[in-house]
Protein backbone atom coordinates (compact mmCIF):
# COMPACT_ATOMS: atom_id res chain seq x y z
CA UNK A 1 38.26 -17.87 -14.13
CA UNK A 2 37.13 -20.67 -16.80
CA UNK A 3 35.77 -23.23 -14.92
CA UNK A 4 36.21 -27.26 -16.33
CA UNK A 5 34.02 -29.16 -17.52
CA UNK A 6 30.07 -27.96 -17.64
CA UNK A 7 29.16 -24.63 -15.15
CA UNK A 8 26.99 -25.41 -12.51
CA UNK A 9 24.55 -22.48 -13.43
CA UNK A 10 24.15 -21.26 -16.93
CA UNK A 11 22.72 -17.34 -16.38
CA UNK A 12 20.38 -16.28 -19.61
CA UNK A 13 19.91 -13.08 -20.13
CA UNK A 14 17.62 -12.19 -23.36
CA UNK A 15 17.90 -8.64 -24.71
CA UNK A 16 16.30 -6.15 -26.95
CA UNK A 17 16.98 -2.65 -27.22
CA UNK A 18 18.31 -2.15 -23.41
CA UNK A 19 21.65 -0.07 -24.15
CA UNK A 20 20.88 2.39 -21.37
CA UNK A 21 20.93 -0.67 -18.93
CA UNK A 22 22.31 -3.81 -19.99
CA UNK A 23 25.70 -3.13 -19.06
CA UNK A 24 24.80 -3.13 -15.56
CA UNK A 25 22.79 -5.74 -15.52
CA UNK A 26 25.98 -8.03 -17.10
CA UNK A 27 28.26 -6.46 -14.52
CA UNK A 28 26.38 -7.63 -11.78
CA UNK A 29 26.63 -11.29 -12.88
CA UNK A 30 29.84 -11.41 -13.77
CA UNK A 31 30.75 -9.91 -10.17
CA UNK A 32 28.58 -12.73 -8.33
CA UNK A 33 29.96 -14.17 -5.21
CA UNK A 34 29.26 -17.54 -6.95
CA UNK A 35 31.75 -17.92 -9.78
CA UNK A 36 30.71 -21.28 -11.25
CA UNK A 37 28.65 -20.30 -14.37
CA UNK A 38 28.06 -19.32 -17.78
CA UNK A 39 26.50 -16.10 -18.66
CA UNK A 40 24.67 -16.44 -21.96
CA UNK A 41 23.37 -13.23 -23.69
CA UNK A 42 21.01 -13.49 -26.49
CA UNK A 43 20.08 -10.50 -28.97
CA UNK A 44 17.18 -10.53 -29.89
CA UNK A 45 18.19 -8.38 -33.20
CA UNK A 46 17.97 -5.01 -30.94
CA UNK A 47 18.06 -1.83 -33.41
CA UNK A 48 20.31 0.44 -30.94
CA UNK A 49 23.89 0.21 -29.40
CA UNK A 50 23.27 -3.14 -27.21
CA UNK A 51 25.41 -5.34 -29.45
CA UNK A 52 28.38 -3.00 -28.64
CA UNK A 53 27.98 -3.00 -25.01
CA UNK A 54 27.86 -6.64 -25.07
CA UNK A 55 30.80 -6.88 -26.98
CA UNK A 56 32.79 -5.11 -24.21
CA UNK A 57 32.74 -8.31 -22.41
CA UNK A 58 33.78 -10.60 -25.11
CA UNK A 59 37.43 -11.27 -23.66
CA UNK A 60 35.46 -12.71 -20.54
CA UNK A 61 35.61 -16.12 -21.65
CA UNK A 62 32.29 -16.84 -18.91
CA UNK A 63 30.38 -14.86 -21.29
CA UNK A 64 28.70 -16.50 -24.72
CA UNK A 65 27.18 -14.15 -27.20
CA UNK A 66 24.59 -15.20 -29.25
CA UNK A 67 23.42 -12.50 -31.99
CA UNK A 68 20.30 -13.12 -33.56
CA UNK A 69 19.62 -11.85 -37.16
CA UNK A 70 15.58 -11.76 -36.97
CA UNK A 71 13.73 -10.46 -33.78
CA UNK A 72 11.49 -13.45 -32.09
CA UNK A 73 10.54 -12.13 -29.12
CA UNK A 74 11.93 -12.85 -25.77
CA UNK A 75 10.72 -16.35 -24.53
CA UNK A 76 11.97 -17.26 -28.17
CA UNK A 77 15.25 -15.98 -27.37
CA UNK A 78 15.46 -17.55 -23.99
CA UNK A 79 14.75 -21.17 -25.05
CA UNK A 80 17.31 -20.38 -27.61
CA UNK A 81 19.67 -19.58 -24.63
CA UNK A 82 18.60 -22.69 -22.64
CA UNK A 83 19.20 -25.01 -25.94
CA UNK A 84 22.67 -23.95 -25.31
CA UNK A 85 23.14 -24.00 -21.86
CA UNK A 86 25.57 -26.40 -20.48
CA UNK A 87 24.69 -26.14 -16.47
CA UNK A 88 22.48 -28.44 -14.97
CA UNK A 89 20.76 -24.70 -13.10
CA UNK A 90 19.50 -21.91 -15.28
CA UNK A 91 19.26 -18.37 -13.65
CA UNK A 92 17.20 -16.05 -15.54
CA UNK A 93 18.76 -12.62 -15.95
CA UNK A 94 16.54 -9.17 -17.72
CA UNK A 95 19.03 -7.25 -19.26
CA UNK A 96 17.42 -3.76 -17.40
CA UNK A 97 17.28 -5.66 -14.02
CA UNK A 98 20.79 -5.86 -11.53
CA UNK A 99 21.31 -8.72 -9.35
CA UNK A 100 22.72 -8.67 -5.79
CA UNK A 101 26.33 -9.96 -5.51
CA UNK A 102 25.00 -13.40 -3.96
CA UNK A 103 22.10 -13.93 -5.84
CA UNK A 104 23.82 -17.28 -7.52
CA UNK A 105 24.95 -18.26 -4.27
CA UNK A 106 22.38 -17.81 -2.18
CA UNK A 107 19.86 -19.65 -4.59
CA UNK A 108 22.15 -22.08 -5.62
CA UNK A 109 22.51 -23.46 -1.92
CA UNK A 110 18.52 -23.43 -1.62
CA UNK A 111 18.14 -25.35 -4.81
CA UNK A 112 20.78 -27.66 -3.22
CA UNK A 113 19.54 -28.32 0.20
CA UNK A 114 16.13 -28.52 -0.78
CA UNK A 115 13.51 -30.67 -2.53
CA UNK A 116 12.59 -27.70 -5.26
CA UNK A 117 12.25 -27.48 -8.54
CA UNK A 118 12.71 -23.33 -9.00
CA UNK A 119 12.96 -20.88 -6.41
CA UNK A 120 12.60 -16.48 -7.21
CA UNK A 121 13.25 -13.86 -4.51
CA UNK A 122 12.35 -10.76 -3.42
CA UNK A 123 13.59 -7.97 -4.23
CA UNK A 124 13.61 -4.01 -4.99
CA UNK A 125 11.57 -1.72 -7.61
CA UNK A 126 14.22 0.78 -8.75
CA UNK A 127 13.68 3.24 -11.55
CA UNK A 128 15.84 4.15 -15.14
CA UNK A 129 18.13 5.99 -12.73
CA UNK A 130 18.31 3.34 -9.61
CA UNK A 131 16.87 4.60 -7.20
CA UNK A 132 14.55 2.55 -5.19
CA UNK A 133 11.27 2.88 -5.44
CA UNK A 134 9.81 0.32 -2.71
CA UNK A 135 10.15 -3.29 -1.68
CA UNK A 136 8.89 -6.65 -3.52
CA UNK A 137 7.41 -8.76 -1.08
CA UNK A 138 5.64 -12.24 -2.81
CA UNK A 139 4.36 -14.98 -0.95
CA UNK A 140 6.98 -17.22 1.08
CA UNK A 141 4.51 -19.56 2.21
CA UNK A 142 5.14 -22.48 -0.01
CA UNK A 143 1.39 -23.57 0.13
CA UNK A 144 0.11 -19.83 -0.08
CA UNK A 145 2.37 -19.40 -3.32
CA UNK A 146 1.02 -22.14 -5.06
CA UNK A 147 -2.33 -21.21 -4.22
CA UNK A 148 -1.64 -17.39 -5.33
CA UNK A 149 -0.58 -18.87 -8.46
CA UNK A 150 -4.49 -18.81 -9.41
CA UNK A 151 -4.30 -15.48 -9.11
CA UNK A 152 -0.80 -14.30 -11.05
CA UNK A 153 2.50 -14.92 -11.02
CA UNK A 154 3.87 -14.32 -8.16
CA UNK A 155 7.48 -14.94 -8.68
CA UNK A 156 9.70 -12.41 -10.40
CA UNK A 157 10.89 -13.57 -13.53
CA UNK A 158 14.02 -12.22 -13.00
CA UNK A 159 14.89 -13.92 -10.12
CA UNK A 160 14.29 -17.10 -10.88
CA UNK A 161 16.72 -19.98 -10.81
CA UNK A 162 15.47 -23.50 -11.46
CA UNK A 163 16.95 -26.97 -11.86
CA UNK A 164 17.06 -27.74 -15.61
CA UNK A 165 17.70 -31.55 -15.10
CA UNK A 166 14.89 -32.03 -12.91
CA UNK A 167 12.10 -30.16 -15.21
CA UNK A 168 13.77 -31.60 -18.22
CA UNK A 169 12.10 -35.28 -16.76
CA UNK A 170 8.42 -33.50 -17.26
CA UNK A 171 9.60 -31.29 -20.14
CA UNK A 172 8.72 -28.05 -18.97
CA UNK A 173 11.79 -26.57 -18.75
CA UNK A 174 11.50 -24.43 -22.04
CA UNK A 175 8.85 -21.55 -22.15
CA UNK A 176 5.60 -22.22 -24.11
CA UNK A 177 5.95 -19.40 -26.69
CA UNK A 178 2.22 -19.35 -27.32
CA UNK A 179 2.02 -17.16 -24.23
CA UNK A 180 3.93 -14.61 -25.56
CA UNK A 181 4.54 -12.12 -23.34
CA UNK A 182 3.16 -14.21 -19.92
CA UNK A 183 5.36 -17.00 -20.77
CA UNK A 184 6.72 -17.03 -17.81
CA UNK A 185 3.86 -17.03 -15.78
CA UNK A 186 2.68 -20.14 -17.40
CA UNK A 187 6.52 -21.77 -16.84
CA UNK A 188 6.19 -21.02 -13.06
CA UNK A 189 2.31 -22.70 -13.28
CA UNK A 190 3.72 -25.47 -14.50
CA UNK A 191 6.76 -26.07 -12.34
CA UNK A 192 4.28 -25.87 -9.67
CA UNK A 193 1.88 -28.33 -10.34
CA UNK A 194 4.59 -30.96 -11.10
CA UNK A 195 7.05 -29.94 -8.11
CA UNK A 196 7.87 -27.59 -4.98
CA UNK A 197 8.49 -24.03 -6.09
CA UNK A 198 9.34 -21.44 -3.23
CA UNK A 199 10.49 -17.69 -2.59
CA UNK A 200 12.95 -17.15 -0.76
CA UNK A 201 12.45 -13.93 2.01
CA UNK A 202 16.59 -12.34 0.85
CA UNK A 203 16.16 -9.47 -1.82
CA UNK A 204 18.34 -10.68 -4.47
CA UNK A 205 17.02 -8.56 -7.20
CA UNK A 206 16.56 -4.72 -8.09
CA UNK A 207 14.01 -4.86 -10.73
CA UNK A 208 13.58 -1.51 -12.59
CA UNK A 209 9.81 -0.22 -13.61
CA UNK A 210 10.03 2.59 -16.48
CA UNK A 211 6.78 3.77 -17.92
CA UNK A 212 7.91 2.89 -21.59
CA UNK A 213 9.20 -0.71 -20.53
CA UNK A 214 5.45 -2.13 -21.76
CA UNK A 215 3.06 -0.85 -24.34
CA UNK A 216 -0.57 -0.84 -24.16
CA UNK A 217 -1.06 -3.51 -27.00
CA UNK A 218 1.70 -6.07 -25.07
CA UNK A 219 -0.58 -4.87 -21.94
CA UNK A 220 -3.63 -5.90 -23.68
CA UNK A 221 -1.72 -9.37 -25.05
CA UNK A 222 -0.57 -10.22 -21.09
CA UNK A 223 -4.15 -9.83 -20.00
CA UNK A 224 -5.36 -11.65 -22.35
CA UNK A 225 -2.77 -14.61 -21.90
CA UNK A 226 -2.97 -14.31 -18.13
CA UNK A 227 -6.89 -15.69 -18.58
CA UNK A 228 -5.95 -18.06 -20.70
CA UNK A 229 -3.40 -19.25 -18.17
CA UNK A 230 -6.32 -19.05 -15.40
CA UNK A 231 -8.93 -20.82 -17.26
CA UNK A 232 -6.31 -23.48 -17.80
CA UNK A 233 -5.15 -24.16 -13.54
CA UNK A 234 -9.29 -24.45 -13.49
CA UNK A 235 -9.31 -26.71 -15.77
CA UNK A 236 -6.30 -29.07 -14.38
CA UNK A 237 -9.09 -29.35 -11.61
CA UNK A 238 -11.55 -31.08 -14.08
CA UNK A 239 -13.50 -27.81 -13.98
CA UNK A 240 -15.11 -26.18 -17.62
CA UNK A 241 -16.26 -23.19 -16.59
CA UNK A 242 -18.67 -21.22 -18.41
CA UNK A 243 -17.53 -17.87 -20.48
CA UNK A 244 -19.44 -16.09 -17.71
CA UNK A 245 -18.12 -17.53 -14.55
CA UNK A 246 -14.50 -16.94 -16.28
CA UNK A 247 -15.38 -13.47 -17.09
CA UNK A 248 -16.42 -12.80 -13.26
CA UNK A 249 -13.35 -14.85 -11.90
CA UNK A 250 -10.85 -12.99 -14.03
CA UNK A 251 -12.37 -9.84 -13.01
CA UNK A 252 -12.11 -11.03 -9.08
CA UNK A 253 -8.86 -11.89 -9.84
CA UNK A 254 -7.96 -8.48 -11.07
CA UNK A 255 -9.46 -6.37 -8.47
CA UNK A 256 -12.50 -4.72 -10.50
CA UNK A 257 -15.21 -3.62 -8.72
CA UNK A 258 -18.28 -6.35 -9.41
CA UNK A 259 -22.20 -5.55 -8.67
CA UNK A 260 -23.98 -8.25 -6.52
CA UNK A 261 -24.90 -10.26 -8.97
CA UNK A 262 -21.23 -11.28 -10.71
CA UNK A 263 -20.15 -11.64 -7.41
CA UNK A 264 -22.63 -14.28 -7.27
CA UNK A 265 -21.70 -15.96 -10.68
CA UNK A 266 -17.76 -16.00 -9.10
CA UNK A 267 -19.18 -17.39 -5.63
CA UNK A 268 -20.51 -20.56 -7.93
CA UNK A 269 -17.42 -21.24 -9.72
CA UNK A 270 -15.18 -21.01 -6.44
CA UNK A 271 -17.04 -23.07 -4.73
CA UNK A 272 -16.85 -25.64 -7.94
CA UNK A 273 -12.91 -25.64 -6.98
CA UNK A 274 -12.92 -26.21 -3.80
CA UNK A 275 -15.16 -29.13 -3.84
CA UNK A 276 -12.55 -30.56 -7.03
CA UNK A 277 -9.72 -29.94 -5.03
CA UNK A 278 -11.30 -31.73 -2.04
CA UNK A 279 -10.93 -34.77 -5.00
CA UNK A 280 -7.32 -33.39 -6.76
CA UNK A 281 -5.92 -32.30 -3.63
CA UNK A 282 -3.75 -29.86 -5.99
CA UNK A 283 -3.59 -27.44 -3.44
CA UNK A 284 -3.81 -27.25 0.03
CA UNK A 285 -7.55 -26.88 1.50
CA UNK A 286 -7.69 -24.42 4.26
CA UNK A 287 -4.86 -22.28 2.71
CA UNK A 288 -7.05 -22.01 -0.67
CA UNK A 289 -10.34 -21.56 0.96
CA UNK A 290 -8.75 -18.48 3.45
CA UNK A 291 -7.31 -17.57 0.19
CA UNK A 292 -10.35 -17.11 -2.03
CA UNK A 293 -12.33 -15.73 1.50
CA UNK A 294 -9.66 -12.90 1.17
CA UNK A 295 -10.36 -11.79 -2.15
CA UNK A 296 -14.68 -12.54 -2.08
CA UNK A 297 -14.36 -10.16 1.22
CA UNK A 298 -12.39 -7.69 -0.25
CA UNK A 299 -14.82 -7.07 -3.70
CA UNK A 300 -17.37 -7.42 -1.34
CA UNK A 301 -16.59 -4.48 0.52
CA UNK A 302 -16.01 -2.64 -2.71
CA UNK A 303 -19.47 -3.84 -3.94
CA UNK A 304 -21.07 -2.24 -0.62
CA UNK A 305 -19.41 0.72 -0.73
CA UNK A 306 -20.66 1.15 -4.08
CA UNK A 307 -17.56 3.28 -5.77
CA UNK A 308 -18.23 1.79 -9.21
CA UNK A 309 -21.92 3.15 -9.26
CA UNK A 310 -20.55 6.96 -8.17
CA UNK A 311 -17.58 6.67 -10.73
CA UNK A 312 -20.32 5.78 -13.54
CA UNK A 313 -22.27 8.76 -12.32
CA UNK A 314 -18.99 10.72 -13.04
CA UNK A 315 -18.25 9.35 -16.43
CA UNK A 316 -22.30 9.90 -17.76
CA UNK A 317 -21.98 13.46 -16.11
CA UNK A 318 -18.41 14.23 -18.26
CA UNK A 319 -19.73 12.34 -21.16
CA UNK A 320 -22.66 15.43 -21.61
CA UNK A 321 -19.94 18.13 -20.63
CA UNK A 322 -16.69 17.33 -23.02
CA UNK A 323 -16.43 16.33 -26.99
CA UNK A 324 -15.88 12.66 -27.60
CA UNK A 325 -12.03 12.35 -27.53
CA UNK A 326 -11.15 15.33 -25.86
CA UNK A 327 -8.21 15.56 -23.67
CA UNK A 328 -7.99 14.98 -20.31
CA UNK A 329 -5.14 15.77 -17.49
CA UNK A 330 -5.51 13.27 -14.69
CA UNK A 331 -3.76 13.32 -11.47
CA UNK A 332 -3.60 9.75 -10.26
CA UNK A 333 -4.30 6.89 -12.27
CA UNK A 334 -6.65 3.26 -11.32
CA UNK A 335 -9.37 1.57 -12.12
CA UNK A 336 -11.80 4.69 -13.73
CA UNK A 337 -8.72 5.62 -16.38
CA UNK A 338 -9.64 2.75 -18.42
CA UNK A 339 -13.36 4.00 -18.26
CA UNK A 340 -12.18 7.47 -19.56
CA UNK A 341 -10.56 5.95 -22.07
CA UNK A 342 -13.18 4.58 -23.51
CA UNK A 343 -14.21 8.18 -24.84
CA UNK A 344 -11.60 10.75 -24.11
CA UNK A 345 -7.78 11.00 -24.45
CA UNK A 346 -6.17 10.61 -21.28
CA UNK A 347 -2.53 12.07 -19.79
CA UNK A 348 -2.30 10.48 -16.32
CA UNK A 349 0.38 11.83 -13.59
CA UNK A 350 0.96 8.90 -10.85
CA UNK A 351 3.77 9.08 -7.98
CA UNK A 352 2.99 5.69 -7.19
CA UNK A 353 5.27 2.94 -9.80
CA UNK A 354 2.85 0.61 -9.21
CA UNK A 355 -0.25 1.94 -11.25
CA UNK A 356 1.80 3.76 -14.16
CA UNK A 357 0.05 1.12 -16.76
CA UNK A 358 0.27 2.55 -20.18
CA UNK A 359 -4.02 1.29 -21.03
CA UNK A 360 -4.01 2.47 -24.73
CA UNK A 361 -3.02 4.14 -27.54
CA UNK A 362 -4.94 7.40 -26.37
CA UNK A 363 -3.12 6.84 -23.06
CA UNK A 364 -0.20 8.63 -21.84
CA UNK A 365 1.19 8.28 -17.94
CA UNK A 366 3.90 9.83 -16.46
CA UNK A 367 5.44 8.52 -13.23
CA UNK A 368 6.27 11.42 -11.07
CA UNK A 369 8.08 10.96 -7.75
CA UNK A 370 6.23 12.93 -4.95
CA UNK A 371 9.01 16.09 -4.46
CA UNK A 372 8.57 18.67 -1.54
CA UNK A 373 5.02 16.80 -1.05
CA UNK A 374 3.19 17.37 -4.35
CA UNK A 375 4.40 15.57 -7.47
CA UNK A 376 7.61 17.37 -9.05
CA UNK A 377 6.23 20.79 -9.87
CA UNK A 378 8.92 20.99 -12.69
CA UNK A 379 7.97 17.87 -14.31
CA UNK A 380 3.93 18.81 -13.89
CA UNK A 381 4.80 22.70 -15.34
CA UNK A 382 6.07 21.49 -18.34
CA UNK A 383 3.06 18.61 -18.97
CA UNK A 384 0.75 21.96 -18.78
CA UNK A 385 2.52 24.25 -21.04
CA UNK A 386 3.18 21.84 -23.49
CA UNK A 387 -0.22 20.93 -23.78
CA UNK A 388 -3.66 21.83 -24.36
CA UNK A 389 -6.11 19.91 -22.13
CA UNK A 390 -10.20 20.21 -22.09
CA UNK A 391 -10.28 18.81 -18.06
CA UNK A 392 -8.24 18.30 -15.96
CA UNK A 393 -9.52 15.70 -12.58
CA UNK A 394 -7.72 15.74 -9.12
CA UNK A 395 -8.05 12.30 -7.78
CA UNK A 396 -4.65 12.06 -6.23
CA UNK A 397 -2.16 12.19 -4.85
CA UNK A 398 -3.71 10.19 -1.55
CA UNK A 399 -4.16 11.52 1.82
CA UNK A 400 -2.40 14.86 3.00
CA UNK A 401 -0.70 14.82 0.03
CA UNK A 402 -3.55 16.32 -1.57
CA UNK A 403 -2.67 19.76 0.15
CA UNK A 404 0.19 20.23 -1.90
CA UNK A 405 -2.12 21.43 -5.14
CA UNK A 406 -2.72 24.56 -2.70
CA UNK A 407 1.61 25.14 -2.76
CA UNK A 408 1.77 24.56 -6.35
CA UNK A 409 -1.43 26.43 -7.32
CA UNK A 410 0.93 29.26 -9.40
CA UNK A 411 1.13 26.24 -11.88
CA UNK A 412 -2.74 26.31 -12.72
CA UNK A 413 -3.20 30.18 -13.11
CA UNK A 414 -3.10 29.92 -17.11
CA UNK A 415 -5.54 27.41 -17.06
CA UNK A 416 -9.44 27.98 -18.14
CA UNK A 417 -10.48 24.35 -18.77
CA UNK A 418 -12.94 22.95 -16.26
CA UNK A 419 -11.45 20.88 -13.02
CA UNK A 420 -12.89 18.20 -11.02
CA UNK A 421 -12.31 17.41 -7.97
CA UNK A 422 -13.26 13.78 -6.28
CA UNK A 423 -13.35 12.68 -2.89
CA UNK A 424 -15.03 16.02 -1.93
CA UNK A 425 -16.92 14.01 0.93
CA UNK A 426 -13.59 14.33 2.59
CA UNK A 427 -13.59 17.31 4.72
CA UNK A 428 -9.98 18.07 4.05
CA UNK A 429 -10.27 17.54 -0.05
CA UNK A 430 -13.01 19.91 0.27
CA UNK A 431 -11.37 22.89 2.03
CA UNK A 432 -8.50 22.28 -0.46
CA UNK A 433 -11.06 22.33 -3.45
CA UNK A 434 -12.88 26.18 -1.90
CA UNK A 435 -9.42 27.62 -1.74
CA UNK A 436 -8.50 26.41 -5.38
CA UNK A 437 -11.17 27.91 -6.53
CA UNK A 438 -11.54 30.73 -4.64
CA UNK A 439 -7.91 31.76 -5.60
CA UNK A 440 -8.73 31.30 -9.18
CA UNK A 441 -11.92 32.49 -9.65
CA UNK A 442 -13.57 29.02 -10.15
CA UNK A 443 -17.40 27.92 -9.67
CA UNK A 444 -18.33 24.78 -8.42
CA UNK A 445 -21.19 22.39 -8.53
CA UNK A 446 -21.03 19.30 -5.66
CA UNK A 447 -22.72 16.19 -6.86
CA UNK A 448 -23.60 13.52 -4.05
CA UNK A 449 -23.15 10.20 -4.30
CA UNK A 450 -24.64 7.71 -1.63
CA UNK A 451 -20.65 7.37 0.11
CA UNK A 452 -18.56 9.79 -2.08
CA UNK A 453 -18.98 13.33 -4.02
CA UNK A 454 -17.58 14.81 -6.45
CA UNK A 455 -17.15 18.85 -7.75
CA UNK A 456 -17.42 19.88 -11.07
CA UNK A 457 -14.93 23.50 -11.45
CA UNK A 458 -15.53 26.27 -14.25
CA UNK A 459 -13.65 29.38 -14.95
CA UNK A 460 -16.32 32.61 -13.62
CA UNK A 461 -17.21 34.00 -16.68
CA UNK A 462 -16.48 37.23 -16.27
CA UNK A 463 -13.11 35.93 -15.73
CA UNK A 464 -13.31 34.13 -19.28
CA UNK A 465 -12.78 37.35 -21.30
């Protein structure tokens, strides 16, 4: 029912293009526990059936429609919505995500009986079809959270609810549109260094992951953005780093594998921010020194190991063997598909959600649920016959997992191409890799790394003919 006078919350919900999804995602508002709030939906000019869908609900007199005739992107289209809002709390609503039936309420009384400026949740990863594909668990730490802020965004967008009033005394309760597509990671930087932000531990929010849902020039654009983000938290410290401690940081920061020497150059520039922060006091001390111990320990280990060197020894050794941009059938997808892309066309098969990263225009990934323990040997069948591939490399999925090529192996006996095998230091991946090849009438060659090995599979050629 309409409620007088201004809505406590004002939900915005910004949407392009979602018909196969926003109709949930406005149901689930409009059923909240919490019924004091506006629900404003802005188009962002979307080219398929979304403007009918909304229009369903235009007898709901909660719900404001606002239709735009241009697209401007979605941070646009949300400060549009919060121009217009009349509550003194804005929720932020995707229109492909569905919110729990006491989302509003449950952050709503946080906000309320707490000092905070915005609060997110966690939540669940569900897929175009809802089912859930694992849990979201961010930092509830208040102090950790701010201090994993240096490292991304670790609130869900979609979750968030923050109080407009109190931001509106700093002015950062609008997104900064030069961010484009990490907008909101910026917003949630800022909140933080003005006020208390915090996640709360309820899952409020079923966020859906779709391998389409980004492409690999937006990808490009958020990394990009995300830096510029990084280099700016460094710099609220009275820090200018150099263009090669922020390339080493950012690379920390993302998890790539560094040689002893950048993680030398990053060891200089952390050190630099703890001994400004011992001077800002932006953050808390211990929490940001255990924090950045973490991460040095972790690429450290990495660094030891010395996977990078043995994946370069791969790429050199494939570079001889296959045609600049030939095609290649991965199984698994990290860190050494971006290398591949550099000179090959890559179609990458990944059960888990969390790595199916579209990384170019010669990129194609697939998420494929693990089914009967091997990915979904209908889905896999028809990526093979549909296709004509010059490799194809077995690098997942993990653990026993791996056996499952060996119950699927009818699905590889068309196929001539070459097929490499990593991991073959691993006693099981190498029995699994003899009787592959043994049943097809492969050869193989084992190359040794110092810690891992790899095989390199042909077709007998007597077998060719």
């Amino acid at each position: 029912m309409k409620t007088k006078g201004a809505p406590k919350i004002s939900v915005v919900m910004s949407n392009f293009n979602n018909e196969y999804f926003i109709e949930k995602s406005i149901e689930s508002i409009l059923n909240q526990s919490f019924s004091d709030f506006e629900l404003i939906i802005i188009d962002d000019a979307s080219t398929d059936k979304s403007c009918q869908i909304i229009d369903k609900f235009s007898n709901d007199n909660r719900v404001r429609f606002i239709k735009l005739k241009e697209s401007h992107g979605n941070y646009k289209a949300m400060n549009i919505g919060i121009d217009t809002s009349r509550g003194s709390f804005i929720a932020v609503m995707n229109s492909d995500d569905i919110a729990d039936l006491d989302r509003l309420s449950i952050q709503y009384k946080f906000l309320k009986d707490n000092s905070f400026a915005c609060t997110g949740s966690q939540g669940y990863f569900i897929d175009k079809d809802d089912n859930i594909l694992g849990n979201l668990n961010n930092p509830t730490e208040i102090d950790l959270l701010k201090v994993s802020l240096l490292k991304n965004n670790f609130i869900l967008h979609s979750s968030l609810l923050f109080n407009k009033q109190l931001l509106e005394k700093q002015n950062i309760h609008k997104y900064n549109e030069n961010y484009f597509i990490s907008s909101d990671y910026d917003f949630v930087v800022r909140c933080a260094y003005h006020f208390r932000i915090a996640n709360i531990p309820e899952r409020l929010m079923y966020s859906r992951v779709y391998p389409t849902q980004i492409s690999a020039t937006e990808q490009e654009y958020r990394t990009r953005f995300i830096r510029n983000i990084r280099f700016d938290m460094i710099n609220r410290l009275g820090i200018i780093p150099t263009k090669k401690e922020m390339y080493t940081y950012n690379h920390l920061m993302e998890g790539t594998s560094l040689c002893q020497e950048e993680l030398s150059a990053a060891l200089i520039l952390l050190n630099r921010v703890l001994k400004k922060n011992t001077l800002c006091k932006i953050y808390s001390g211990d929490i940001l020194f255990n924090f950045f111990q973490n991460i040095l320990n972790e690429a450290q280990i990495n660094s030891e190991i010395n996977l990078w060197n043995l994946q370069e020894d791969i790429f050199r050794f494939l570079e001889l063997k296959l045609k600049f941009g030939s095609s290649i059938l991965e199984f698994g997808s990290g860190c050494g598909t971006s290398q591949l892309l550099k000179s090959f066309k890559v179609t990458s098969i990944e059960h888990d959600f969390r790595y199916v990263l579209k990384r170019s225009k010669n990129h194609s990934i697939f998420h494929v649920p693990i089914s009967n323990g091997w990915y979904d040997d209908k889905f896999v069948s028809g990526v093979i016959q549909n296709n004509k591939f010059d490799l194809i490399l077995i690098d997942g999925p993990p653990g026993n997992l791996r056996q499952g090529i060996l119950d699927n192996i009818n699905l590889f006996s068309n196929i001539t191409c070459p097929i490499l095998f990593d991991d073959v230091n691993r006693e099981e991946d190498m029995r699994i890799m003899h009787l592959f090849c043994a049943k097809l009438n492969y050869c193989y060659q084992i190359f040794q790394g110092p810690y891992k090995s790899f095989s390199f599979c042909e077709k007998s050629k007597e077998n060719l003919g």
